[in-house]
C-alpha atoms as a PDB file:
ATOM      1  CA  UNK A   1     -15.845  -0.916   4.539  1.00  0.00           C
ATOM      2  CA  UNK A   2     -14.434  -1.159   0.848  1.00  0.00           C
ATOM      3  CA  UNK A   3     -12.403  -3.315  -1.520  1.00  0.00           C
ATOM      4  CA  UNK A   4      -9.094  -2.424  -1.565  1.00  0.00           C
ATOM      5  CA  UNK A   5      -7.621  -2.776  -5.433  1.00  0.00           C
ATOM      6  CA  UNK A   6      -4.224  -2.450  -5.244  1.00  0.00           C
ATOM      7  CA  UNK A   7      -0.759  -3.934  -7.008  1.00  0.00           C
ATOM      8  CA  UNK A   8       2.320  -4.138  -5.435  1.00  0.00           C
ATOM      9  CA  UNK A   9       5.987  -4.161  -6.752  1.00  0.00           C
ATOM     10  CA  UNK A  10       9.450  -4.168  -5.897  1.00  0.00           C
ATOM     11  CA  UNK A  11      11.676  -1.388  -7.306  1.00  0.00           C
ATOM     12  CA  UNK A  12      14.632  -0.997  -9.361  1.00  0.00           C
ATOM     13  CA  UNK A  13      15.601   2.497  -8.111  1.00  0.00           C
ATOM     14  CA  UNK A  14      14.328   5.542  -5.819  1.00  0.00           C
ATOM     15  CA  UNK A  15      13.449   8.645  -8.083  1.00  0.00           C
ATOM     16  CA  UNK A  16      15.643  11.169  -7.617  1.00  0.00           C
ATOM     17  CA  UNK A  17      13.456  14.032  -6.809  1.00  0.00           C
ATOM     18  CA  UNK A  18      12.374  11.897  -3.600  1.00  0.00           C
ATOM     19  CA  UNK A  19      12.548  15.060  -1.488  1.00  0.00           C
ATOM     20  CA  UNK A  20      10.227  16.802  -3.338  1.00  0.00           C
ATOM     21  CA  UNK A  21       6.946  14.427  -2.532  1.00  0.00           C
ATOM     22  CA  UNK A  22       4.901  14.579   0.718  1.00  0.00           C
ATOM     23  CA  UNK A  23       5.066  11.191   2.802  1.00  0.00           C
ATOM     24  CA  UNK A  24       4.072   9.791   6.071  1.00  0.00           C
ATOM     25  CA  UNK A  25       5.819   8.063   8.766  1.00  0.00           C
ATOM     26  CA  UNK A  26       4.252   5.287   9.703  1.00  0.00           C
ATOM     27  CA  UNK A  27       4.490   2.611  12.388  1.00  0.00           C
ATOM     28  CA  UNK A  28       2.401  -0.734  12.555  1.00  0.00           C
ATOM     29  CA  UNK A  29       1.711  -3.373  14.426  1.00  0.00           C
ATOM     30  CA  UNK A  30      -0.315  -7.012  13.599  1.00  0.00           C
ATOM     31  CA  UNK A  31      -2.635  -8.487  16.251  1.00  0.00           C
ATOM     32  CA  UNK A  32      -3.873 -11.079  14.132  1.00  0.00           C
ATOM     33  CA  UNK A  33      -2.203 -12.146  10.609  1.00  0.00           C
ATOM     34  CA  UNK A  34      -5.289 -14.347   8.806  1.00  0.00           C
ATOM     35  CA  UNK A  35      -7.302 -12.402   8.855  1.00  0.00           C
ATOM     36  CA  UNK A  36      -4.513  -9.212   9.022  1.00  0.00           C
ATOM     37  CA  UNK A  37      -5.808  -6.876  11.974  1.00  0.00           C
ATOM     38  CA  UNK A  38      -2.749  -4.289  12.438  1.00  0.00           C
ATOM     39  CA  UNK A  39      -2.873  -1.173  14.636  1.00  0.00           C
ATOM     40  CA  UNK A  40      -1.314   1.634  12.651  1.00  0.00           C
ATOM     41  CA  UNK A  41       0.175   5.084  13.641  1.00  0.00           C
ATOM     42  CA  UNK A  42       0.105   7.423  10.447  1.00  0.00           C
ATOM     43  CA  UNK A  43       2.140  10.522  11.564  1.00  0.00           C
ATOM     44  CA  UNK A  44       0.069  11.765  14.206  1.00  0.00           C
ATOM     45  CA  UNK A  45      -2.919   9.745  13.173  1.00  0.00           C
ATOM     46  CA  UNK A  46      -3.883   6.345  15.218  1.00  0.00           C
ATOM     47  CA  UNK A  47      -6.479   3.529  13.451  1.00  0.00           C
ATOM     48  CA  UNK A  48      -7.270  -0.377  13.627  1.00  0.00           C
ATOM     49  CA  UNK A  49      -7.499  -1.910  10.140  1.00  0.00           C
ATOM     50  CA  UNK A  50      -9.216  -5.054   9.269  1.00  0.00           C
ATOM     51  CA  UNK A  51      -8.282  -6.750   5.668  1.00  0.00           C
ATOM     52  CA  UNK A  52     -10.175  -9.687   4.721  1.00  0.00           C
ATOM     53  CA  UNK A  53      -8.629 -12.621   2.786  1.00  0.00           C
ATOM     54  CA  UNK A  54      -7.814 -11.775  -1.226  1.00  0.00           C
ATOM     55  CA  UNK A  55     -10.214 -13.183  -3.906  1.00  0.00           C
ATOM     56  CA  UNK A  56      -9.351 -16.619  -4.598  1.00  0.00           C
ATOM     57  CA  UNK A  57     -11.199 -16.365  -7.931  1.00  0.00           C
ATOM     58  CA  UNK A  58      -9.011 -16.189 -10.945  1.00  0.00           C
ATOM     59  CA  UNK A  59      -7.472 -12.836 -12.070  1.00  0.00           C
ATOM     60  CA  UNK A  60      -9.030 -10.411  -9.401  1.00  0.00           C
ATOM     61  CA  UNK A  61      -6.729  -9.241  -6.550  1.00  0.00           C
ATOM     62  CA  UNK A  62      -9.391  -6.977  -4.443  1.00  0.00           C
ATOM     63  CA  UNK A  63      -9.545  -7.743  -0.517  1.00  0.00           C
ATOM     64  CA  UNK A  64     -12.023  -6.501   1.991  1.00  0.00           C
ATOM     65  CA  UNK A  65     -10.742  -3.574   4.168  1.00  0.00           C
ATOM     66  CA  UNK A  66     -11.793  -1.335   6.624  1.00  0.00           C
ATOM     67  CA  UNK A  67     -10.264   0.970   9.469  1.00  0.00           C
ATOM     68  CA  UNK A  68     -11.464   2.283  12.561  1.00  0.00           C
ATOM     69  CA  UNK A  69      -9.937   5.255  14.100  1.00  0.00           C
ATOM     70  CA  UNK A  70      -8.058   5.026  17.640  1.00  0.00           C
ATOM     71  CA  UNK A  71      -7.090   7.696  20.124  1.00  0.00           C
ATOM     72  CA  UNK A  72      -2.762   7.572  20.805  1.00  0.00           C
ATOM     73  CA  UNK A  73      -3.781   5.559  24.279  1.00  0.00           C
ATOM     74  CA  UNK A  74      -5.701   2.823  22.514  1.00  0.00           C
ATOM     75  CA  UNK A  75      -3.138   2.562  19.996  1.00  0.00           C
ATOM     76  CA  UNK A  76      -0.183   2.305  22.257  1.00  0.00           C
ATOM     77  CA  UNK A  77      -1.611  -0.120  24.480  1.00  0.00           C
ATOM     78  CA  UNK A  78      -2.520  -2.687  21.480  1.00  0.00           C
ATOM     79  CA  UNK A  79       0.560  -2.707  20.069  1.00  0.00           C
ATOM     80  CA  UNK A  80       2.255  -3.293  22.876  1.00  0.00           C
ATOM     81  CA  UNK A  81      -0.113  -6.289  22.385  1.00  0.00           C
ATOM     82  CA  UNK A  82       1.168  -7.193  19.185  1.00  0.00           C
ATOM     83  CA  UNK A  83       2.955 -10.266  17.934  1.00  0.00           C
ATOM     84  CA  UNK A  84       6.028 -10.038  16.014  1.00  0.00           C
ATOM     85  CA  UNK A  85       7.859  -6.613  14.970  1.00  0.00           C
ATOM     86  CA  UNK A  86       6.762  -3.064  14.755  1.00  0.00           C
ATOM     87  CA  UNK A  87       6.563  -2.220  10.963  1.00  0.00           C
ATOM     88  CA  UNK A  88       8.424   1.495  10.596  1.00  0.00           C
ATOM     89  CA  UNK A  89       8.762   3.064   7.275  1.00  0.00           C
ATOM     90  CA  UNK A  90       8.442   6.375   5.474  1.00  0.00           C
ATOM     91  CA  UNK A  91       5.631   6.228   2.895  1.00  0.00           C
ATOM     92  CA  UNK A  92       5.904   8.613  -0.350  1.00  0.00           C
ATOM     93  CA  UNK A  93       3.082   9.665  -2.043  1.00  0.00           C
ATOM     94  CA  UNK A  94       4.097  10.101  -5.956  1.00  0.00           C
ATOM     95  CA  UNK A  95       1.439  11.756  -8.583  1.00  0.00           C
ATOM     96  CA  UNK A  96       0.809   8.729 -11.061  1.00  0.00           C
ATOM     97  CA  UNK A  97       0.500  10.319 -14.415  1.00  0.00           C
ATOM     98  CA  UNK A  98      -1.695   9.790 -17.552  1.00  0.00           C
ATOM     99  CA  UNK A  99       1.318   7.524 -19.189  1.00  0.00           C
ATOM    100  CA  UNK A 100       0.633   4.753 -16.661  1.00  0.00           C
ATOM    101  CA  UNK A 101      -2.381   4.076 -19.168  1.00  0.00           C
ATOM    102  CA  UNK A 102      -2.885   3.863 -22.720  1.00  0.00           C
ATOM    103  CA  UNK A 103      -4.508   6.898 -24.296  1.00  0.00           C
ATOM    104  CA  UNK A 104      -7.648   5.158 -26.004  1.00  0.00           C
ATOM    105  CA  UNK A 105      -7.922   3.683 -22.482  1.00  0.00           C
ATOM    106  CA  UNK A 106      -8.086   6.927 -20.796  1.00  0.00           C
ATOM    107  CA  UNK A 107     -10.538   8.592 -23.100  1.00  0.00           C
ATOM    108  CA  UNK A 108     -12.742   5.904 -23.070  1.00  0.00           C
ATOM    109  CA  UNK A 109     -12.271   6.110 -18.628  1.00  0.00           C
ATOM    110  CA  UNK A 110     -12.934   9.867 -18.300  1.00  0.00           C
ATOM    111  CA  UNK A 111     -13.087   9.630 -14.731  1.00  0.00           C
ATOM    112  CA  UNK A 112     -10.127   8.255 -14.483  1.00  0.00           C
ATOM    113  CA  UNK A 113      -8.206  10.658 -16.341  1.00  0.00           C
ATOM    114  CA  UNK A 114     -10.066  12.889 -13.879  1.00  0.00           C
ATOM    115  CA  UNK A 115      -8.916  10.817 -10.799  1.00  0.00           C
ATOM    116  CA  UNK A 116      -5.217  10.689 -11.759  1.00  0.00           C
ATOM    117  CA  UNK A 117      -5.252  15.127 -12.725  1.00  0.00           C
ATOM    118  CA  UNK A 118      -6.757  15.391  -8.817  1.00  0.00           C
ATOM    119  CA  UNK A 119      -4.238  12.574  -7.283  1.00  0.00           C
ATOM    120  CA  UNK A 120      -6.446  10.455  -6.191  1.00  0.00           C
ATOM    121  CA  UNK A 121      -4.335   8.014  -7.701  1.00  0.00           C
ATOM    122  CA  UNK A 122      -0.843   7.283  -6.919  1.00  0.00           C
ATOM    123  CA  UNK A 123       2.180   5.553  -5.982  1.00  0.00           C
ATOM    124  CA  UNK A 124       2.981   4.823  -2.625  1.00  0.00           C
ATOM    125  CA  UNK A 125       6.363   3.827  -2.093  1.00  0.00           C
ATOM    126  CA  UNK A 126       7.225   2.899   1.354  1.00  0.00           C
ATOM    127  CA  UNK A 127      10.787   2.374   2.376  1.00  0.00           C
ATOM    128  CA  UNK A 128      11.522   0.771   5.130  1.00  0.00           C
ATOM    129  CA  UNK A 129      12.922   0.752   8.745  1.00  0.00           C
ATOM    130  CA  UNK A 130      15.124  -0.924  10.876  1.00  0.00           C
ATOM    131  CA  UNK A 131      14.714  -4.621  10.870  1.00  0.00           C
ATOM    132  CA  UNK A 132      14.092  -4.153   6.790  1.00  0.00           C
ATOM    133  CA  UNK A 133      16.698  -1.170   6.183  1.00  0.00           C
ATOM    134  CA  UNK A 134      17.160  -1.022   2.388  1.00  0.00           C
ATOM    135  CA  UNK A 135      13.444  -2.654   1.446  1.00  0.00           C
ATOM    136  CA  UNK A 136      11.367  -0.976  -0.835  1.00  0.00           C
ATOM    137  CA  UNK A 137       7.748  -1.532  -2.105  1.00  0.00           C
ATOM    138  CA  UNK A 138       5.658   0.506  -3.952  1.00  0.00           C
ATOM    139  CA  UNK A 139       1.928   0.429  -4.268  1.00  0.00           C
ATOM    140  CA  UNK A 140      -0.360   1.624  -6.493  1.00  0.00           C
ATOM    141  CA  UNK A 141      -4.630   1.353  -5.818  1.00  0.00           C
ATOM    142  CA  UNK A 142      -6.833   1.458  -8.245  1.00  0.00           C
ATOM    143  CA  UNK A 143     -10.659   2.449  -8.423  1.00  0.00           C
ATOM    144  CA  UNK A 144     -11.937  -0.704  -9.947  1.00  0.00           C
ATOM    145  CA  UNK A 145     -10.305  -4.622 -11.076  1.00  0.00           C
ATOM    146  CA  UNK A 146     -10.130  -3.012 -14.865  1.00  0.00           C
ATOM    147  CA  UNK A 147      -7.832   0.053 -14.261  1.00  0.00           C
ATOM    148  CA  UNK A 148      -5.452  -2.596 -12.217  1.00  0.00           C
ATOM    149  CA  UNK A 149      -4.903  -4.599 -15.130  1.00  0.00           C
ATOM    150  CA  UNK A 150      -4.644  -1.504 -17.505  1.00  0.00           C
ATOM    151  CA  UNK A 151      -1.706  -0.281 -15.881  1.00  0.00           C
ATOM    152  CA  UNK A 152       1.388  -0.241 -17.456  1.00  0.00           C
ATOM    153  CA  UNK A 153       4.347  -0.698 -14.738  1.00  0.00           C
ATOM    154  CA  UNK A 154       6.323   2.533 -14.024  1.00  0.00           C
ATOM    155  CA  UNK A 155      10.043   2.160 -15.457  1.00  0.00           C
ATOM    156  CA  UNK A 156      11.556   2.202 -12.272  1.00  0.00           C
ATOM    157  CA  UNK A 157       9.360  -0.500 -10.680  1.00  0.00           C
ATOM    158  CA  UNK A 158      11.159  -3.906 -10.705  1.00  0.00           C
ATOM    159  CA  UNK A 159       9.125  -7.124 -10.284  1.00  0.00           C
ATOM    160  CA  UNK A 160       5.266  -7.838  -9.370  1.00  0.00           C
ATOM    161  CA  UNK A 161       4.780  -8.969  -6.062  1.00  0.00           C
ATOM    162  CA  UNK A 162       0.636  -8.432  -5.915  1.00  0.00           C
ATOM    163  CA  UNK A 163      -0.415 -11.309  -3.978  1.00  0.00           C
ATOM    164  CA  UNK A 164       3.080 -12.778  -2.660  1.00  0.00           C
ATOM    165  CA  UNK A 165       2.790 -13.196   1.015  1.00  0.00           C
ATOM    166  CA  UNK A 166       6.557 -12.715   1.224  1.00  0.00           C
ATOM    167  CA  UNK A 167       6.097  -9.049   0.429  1.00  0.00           C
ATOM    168  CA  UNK A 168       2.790  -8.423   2.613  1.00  0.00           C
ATOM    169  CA  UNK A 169       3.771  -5.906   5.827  1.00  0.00           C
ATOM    170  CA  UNK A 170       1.866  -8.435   8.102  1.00  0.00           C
ATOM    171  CA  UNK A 171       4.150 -11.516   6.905  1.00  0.00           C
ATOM    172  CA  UNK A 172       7.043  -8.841   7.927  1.00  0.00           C
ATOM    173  CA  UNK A 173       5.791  -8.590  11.066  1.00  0.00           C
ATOM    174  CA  UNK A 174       6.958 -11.703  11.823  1.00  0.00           C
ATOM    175  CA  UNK A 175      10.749 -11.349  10.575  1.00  0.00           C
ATOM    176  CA  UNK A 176       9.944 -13.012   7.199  1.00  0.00           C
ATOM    177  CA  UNK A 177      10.935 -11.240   3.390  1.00  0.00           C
END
């Protein structure tokens, strides 16, 4: 179980070296939407997540998350359980660079430096499937609450949507952006 840190935004524009980045294909479907319990097909790679409610304090924007894994059986036969829509998108996994930060921020964060030269941190831009053809979000999760609000937003993101139910895959899942 961990906290998942993450921020969400919309975007203005796909890079145009798209092709060049790894991604996933991913499928997803929501049992339960408070609390979110999906069932989730990650290429050839079958789990149950669990995501707890976000912090209601002021200013933090961690939730509670965990996954179990699932054999292809297990996973077909819940979603086929499911409420709402199967979730299908393509998710991209972009190298975040040191210029998401500010450089006296970074040297005082060494392992963060460290973190974004290994890709452990990056952006995750899904792009979406048929019912949501044209929708793009990207994601970016962070080690801790302080490196979140460090960030500085890449140029092609658009607007924050952190937090706005309208934008969360599970709210999807029942025809709703």
């Amino acid at each position: 179980m961990g906290i998942e840190i993450e921020k969400k935004y919309t975007v203005k524009s796909i890079p145009k070296d798209i092709d060049s980045y790894p991604y996933h294909v991913i499928e997803q479907a929501y049992l339960n939407v408070h609390p979110a319990i999906r069932v989730r097909r990650e290429d050839d790679i079958f789990y149950m997540t669990y995501k707890g409610a976000r912090s209601e304090k002021e200013g933090e924007i961690g939730q509670v998350e965990y996954n179990m894994p699932l054999d292809k059986e297990s996973y077909n036969r819940l979603a086929s359980k499911a409420e709402g829509i199967l979730i299908k998108k393509k998710r991209y996994l972009i190298p975040l660079d040191e210029e998401a930060f500010e450089r006296e921020y970074l040297d005082l964060h060494p392992d963060l430096t460290e973190s974004i030269k290994n890709g452990d941190i990056q952006i995750e831009l899904d792009v979406f499937g048929s019912p949501y053809e044209g929708v793009i979000i990207a994601e970016v999760e962070f080690p801790d609450e302080e490196s979140a609000r460090k960030f500085k937003t890449v140029e092609w993101f658009d607007k924050e949507v952190t937090g706005d139910p309208k934008y969360s895959n599970a709210q999807m899942s029942k025809g709703v952006l």
